[in-house]
Protein backbone atom coordinates (compact mmCIF):
# COMPACT_ATOMS: atom_id res chain seq x y z
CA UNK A 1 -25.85 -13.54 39.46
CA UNK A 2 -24.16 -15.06 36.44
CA UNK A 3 -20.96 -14.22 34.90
CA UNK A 4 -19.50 -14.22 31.57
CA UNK A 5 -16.16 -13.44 29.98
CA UNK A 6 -15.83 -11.51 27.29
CA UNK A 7 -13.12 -11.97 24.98
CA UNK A 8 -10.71 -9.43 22.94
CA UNK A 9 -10.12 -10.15 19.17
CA UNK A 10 -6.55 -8.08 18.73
CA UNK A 11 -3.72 -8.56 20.92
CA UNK A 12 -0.56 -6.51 20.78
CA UNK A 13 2.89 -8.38 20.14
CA UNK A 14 1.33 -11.40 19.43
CA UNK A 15 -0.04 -13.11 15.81
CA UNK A 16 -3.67 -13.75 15.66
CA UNK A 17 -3.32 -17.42 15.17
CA UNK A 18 -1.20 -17.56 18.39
CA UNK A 19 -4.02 -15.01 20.16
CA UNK A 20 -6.88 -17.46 19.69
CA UNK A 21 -5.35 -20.54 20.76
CA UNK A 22 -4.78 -18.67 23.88
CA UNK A 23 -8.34 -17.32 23.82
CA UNK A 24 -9.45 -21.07 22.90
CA UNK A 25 -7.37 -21.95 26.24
CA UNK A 26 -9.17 -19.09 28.31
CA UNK A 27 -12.85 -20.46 27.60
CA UNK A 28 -12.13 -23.86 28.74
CA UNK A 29 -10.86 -22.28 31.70
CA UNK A 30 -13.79 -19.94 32.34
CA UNK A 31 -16.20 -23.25 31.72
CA UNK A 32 -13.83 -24.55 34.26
CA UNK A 33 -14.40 -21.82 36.89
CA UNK A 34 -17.89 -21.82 36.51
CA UNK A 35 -18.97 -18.68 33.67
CA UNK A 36 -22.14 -19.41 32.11
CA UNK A 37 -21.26 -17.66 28.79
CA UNK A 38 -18.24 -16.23 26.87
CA UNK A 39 -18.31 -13.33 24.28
CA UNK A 40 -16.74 -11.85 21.18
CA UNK A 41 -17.28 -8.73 19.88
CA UNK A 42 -17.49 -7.78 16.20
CA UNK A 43 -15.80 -5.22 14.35
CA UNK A 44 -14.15 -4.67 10.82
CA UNK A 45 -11.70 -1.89 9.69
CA UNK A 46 -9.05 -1.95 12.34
CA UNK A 47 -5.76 -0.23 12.06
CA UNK A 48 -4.66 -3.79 13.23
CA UNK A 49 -5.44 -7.28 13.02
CA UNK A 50 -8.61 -8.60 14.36
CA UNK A 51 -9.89 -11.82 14.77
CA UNK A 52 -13.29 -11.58 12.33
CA UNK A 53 -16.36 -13.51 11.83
CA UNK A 54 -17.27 -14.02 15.31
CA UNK A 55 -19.90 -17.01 15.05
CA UNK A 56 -17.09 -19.09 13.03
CA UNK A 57 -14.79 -18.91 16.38
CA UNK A 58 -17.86 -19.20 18.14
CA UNK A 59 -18.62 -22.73 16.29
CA UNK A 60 -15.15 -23.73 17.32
CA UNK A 61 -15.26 -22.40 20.83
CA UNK A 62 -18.46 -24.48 21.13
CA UNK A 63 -16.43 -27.58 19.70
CA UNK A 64 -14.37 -27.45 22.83
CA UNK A 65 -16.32 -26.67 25.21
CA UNK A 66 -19.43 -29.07 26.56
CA UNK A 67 -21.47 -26.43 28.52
CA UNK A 68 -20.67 -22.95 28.70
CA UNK A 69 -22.59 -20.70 26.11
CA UNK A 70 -21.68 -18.65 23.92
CA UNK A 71 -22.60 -15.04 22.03
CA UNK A 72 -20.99 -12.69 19.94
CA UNK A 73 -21.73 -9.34 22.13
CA UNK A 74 -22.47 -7.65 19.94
CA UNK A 75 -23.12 -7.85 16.13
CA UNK A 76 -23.67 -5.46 13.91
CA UNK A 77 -27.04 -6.14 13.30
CA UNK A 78 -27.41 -4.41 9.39
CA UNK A 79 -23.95 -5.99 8.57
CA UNK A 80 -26.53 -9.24 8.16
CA UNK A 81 -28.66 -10.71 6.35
CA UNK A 82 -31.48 -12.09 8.73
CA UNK A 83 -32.22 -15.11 7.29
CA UNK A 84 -28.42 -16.22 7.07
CA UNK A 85 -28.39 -15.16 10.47
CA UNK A 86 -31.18 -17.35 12.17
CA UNK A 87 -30.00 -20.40 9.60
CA UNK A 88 -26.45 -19.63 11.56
CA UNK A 89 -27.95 -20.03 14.89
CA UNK A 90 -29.94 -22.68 14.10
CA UNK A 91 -27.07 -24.90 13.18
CA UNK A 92 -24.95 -23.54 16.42
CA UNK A 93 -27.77 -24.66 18.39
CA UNK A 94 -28.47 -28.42 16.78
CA UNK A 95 -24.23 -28.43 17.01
CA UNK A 96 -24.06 -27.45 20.70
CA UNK A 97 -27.27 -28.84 22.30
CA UNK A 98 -28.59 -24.91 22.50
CA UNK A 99 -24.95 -23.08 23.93
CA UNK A 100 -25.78 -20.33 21.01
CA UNK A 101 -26.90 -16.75 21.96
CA UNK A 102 -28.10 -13.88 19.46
CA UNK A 103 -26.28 -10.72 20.85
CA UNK A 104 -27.16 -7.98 18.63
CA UNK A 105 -26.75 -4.20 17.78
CA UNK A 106 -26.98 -1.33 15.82
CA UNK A 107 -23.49 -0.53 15.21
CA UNK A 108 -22.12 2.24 14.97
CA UNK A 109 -18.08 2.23 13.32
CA UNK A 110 -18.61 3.82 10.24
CA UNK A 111 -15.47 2.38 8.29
CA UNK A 112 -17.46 -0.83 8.80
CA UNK A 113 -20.42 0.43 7.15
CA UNK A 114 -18.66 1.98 4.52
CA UNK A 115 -16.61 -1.49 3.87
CA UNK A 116 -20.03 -3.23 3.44
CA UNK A 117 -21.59 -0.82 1.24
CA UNK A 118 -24.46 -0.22 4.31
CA UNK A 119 -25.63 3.78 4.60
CA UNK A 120 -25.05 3.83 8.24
CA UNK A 121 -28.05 6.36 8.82
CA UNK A 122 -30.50 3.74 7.99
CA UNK A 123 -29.06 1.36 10.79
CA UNK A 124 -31.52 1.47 13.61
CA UNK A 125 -34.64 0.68 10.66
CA UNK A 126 -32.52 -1.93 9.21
CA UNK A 127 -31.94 -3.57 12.90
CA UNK A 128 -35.61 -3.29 13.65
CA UNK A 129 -36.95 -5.22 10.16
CA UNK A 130 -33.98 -8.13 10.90
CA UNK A 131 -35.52 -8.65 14.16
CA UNK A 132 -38.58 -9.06 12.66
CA UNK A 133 -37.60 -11.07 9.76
CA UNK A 134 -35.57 -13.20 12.75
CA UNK A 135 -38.82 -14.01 14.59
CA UNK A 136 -40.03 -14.92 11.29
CA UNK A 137 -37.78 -17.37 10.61
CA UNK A 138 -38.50 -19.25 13.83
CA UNK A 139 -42.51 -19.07 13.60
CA UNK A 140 -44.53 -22.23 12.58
CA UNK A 141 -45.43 -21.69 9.63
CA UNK A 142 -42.84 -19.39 7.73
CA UNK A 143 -44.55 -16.21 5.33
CA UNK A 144 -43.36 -13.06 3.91
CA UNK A 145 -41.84 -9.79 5.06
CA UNK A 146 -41.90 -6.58 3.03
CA UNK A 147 -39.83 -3.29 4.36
CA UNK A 148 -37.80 -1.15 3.30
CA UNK A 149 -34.32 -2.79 3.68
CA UNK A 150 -35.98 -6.51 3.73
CA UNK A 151 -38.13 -8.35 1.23
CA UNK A 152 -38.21 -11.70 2.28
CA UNK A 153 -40.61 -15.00 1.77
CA UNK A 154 -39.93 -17.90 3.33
CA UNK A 155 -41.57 -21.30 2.15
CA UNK A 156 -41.23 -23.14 5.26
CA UNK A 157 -39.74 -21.59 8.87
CA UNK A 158 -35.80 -21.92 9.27
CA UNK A 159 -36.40 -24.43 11.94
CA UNK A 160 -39.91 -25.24 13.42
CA UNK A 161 -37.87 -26.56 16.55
CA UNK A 162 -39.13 -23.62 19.79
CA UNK A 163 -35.29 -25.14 21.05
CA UNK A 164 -33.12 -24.00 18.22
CA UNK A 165 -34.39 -20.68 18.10
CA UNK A 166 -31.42 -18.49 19.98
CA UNK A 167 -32.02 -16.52 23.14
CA UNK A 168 -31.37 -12.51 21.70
CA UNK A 169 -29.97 -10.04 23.71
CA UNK A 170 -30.23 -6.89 22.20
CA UNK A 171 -27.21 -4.25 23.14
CA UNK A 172 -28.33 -0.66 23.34
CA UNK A 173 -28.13 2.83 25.27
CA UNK A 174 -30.82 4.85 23.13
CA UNK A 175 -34.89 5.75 23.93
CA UNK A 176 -35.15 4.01 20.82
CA UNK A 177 -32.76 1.00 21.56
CA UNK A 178 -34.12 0.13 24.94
CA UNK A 179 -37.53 0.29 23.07
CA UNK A 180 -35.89 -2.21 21.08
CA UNK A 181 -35.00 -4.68 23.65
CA UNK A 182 -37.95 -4.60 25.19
CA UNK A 183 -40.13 -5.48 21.38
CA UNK A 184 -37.48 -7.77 20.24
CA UNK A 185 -34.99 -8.97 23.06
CA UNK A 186 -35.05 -11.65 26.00
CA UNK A 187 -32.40 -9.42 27.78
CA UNK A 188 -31.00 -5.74 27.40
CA UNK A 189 -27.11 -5.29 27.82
CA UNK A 190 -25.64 -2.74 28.75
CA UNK A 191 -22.82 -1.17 26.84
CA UNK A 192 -19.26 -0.20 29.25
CA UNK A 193 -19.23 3.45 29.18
CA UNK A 194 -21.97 4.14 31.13
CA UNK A 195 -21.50 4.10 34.80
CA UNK A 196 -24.24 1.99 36.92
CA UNK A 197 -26.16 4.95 38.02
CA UNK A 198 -26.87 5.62 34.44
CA UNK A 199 -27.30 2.17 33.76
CA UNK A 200 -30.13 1.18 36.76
CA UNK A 201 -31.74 4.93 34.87
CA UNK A 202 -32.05 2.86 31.76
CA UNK A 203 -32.24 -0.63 32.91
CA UNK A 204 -35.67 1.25 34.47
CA UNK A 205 -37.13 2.59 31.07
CA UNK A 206 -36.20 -0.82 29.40
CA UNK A 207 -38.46 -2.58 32.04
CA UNK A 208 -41.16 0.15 32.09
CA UNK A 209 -41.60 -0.51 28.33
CA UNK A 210 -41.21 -4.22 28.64
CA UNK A 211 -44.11 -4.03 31.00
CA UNK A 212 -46.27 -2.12 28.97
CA UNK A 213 -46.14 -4.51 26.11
CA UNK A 214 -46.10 -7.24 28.58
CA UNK A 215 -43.11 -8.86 27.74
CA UNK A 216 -40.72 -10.44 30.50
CA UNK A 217 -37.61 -8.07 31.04
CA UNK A 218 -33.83 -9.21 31.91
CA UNK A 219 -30.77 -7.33 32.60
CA UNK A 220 -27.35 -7.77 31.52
CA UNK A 221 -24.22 -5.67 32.51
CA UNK A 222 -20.84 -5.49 30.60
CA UNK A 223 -17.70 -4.38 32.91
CA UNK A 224 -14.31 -4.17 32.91
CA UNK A 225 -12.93 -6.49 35.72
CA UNK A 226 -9.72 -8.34 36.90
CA UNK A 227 -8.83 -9.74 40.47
CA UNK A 228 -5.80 -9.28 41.96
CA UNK A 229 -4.71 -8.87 45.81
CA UNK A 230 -5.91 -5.92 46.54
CA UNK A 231 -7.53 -2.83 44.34
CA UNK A 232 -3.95 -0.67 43.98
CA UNK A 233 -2.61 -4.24 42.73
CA UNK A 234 -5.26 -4.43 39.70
CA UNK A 235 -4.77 -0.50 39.21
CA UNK A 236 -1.07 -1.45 38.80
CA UNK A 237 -1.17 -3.86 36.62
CA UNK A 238 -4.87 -4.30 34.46
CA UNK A 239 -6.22 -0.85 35.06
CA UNK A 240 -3.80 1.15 32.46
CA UNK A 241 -4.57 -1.43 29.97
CA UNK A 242 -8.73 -0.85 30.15
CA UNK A 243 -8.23 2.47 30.06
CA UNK A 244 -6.39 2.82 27.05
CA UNK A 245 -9.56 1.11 25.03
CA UNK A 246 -11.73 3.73 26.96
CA UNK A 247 -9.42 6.83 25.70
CA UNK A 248 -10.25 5.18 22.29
CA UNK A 249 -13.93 4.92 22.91
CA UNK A 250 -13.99 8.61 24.01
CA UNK A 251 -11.53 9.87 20.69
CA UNK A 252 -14.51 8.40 18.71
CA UNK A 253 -17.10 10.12 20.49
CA UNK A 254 -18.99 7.15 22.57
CA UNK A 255 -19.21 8.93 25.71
CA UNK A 256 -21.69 11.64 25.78
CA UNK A 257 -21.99 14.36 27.56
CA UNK A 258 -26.26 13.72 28.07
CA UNK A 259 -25.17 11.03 29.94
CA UNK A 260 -21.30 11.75 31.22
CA UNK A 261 -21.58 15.70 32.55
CA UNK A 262 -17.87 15.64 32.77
CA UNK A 263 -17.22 14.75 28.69
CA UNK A 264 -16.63 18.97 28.43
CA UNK A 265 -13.56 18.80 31.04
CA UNK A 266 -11.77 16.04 29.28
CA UNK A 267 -9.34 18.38 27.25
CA UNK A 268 -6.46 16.13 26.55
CA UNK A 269 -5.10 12.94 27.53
CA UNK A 270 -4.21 13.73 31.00
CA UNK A 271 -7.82 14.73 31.90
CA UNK A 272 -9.36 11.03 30.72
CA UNK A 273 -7.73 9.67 34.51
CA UNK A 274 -9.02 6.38 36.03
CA UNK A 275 -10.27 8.00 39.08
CA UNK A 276 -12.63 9.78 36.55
CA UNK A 277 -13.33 6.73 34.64
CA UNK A 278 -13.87 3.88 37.03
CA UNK A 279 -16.92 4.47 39.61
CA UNK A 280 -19.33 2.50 38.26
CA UNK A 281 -17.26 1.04 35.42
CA UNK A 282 -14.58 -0.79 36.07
CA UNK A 283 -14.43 -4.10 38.48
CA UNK A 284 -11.03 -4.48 39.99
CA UNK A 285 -9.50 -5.46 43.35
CA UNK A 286 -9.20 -8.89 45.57
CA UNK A 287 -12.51 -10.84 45.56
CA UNK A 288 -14.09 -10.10 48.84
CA UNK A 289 -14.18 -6.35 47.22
CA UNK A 290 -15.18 -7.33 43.72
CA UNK A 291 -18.04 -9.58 45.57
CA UNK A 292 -19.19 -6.90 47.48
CA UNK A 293 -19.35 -4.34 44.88
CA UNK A 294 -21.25 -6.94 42.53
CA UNK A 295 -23.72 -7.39 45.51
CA UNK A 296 -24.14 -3.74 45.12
CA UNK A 297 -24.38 -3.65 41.25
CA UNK A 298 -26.89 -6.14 41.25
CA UNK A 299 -28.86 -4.35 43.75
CA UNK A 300 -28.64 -0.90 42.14
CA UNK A 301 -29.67 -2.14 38.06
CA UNK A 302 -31.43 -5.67 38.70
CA UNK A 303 -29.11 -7.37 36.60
CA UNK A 304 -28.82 -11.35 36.49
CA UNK A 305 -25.79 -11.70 34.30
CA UNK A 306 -22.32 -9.78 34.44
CA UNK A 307 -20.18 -9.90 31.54
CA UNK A 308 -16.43 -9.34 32.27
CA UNK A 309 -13.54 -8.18 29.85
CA UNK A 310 -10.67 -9.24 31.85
CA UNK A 311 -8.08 -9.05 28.79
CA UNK A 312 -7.62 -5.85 26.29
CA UNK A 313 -5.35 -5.41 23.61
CA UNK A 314 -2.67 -4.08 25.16
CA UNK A 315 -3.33 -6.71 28.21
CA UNK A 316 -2.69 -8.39 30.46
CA UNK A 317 -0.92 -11.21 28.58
CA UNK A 318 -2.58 -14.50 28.56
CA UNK A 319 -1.37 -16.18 31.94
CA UNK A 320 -1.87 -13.52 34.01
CA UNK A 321 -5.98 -13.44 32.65
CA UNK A 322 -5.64 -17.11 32.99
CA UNK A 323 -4.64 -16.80 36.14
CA UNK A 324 -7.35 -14.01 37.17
CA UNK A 325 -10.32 -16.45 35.53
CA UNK A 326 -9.41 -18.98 38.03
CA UNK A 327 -9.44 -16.86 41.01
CA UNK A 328 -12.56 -15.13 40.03
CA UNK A 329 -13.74 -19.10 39.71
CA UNK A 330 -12.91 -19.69 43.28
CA UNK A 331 -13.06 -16.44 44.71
CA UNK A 332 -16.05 -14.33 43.34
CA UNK A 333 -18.44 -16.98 41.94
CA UNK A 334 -18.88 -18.86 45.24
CA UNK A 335 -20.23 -15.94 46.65
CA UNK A 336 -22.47 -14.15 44.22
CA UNK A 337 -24.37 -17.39 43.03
């Protein structure tokens, strides 16, 4: 198993400018500890500030870094325009000897589509004809794509280099999505609500469709983790944090009750508990435990990379995730690699 850290882009009580040179601080210590990859997610219209334009921090976190990866997880995929987007890559991979990932998605905030002027019910078409345009851009020879959101013809490829053409991980939960990932994508990820039961259920229809277009299929988890000294320890301290962003995901309806049967019983605030919420969800407790549920994780959805959201914006503050990405560095790592 592989890890990777994934990275919030609002902090509470903090400015922004102060919030990434801690985030800058907390790569080079995950490179230190032995994560493949680091993450940033993308989003627009916040009610606070957020740290935007995820592949120009991601130039920057390459600049100081020398070998862990990186990927925005995800992007918006109709926010872009695919040839800007495989142009982008291109450089991040000639900059960073090949550290670049394409993590991509459908999206789904509408104040973000509304800001870009994007009708949002077209964004699963508009994802599908990018990807294609994207593999365009990195064929031999170049040529021409005509859709219905993309018109594009390219004189020569964006790069004729096989080694500057990104890895693409395609995030998704849908019938449609995971047929997605398995046309398009060199890994499915998985988003956090769903719990791993759910997850292995779809992690097997991704694979059963990657198999009958005979593609190769991979499997990527994203969790909610921290270490601490024991599980009530992480409860105390990280847990109310993680589950304030999941009360948010559930106010704008990303849980679902085809896949949670409980979504009808949440009623108010008191009913969204963590004993509901973290089966299957959320990582947490002294490493022997987080090793041995991982071992279990792994077994249950085949994944071969783990991507961890240790901080949220609420917390924990920057030493004490510092402080949890070394531990999981000595702790978890040894024993899941």
């Amino acid at each position: 198993m592989k890890f990777g850290l994934i990275l919030p882009i609002q902090s509470t009580g903090i400015s922004l400018d102060q919030l990434w040179v801690e985030l800058l601080e907390e790569c080079q210590a995950a490179e230190a500890a032995g994560f493949d990859i680091v993450c940033l997610p993308e989003f627009h219209q916040a009610r606070q500030p957020v740290l935007m334009s995820p592949l120009i921090l991601g130039a920057q976190i390459l600049g100081v870094t020398t070998s862990i990866r990186f990927a925005p997880a995800v992007l918006c995929g109709p926010l872009h325009h695919p040839v800007s987007l495989a142009e982008q890559f291109a450089t991040l991979n000639t900059i960073s000897g090949g550290r670049a990932v394409l993590g991509v998605g459908i999206g789904h905030q509408e104040p973000d589509f509304a800001a870009y002027g994007v009708n949002r019910k077209h964004r699963a078409a508009i994802t599908d004809e990018m990807l294609e345009v994207i593999d365009l851009c990195f064929s031999l020879t170049g040529g021409a794509f005509a859709g219905q959101f993309h018109d594009v013809s390219l004189a020569s490829p964006v790069s004729p280099d096989p080694a500057l053409r990104p890895e693409i991980w395609i995030g998704a939960h849908s019938d449609a999505g995971l047929r997605r990932a398995a046309r398009h994508g060199d890994l499915w990820v998985s988003d956090p609500q769903r719990d791993i039961a759910t997850v292995a259920k779809l992690a097997a229809k991704y694979r059963a469709e990657a198999d009958r277009l005979q593609r190769a299929s991979r499997v990527g988890l994203f969790r909610e983790a921290f270490i601490g000294d024991s599980r009530a320890d992480c409860e105390r301290r990280w847990a109310p944090h993680a589950l304030a962003v999941h009360r948010l995901y559930y106010n704008v309806g990303v849980y679902r009750e085809r896949f949670e049967p409980w979504v009808p019983d949440v009623r108010n605030r008191e009913d969204f508990t963590l004993d509901r919420l973290a089966p299957g969800r959320f990582l947490m407790g002294s490493g022997d435990e987080i090793a041995s549920e991982v071992a279990e994780w792994q077994e249950e959805t085949g994944a071969e990379i783990l991507l961890l959201r240790m901080r949220q914006p609420g917390g924990p503050d920057h030493n004490q995730t510092m402080e949890a990405i070394a531990r999981f560095g000595q702790e978890v790592i040894p024993q899941c690699t």
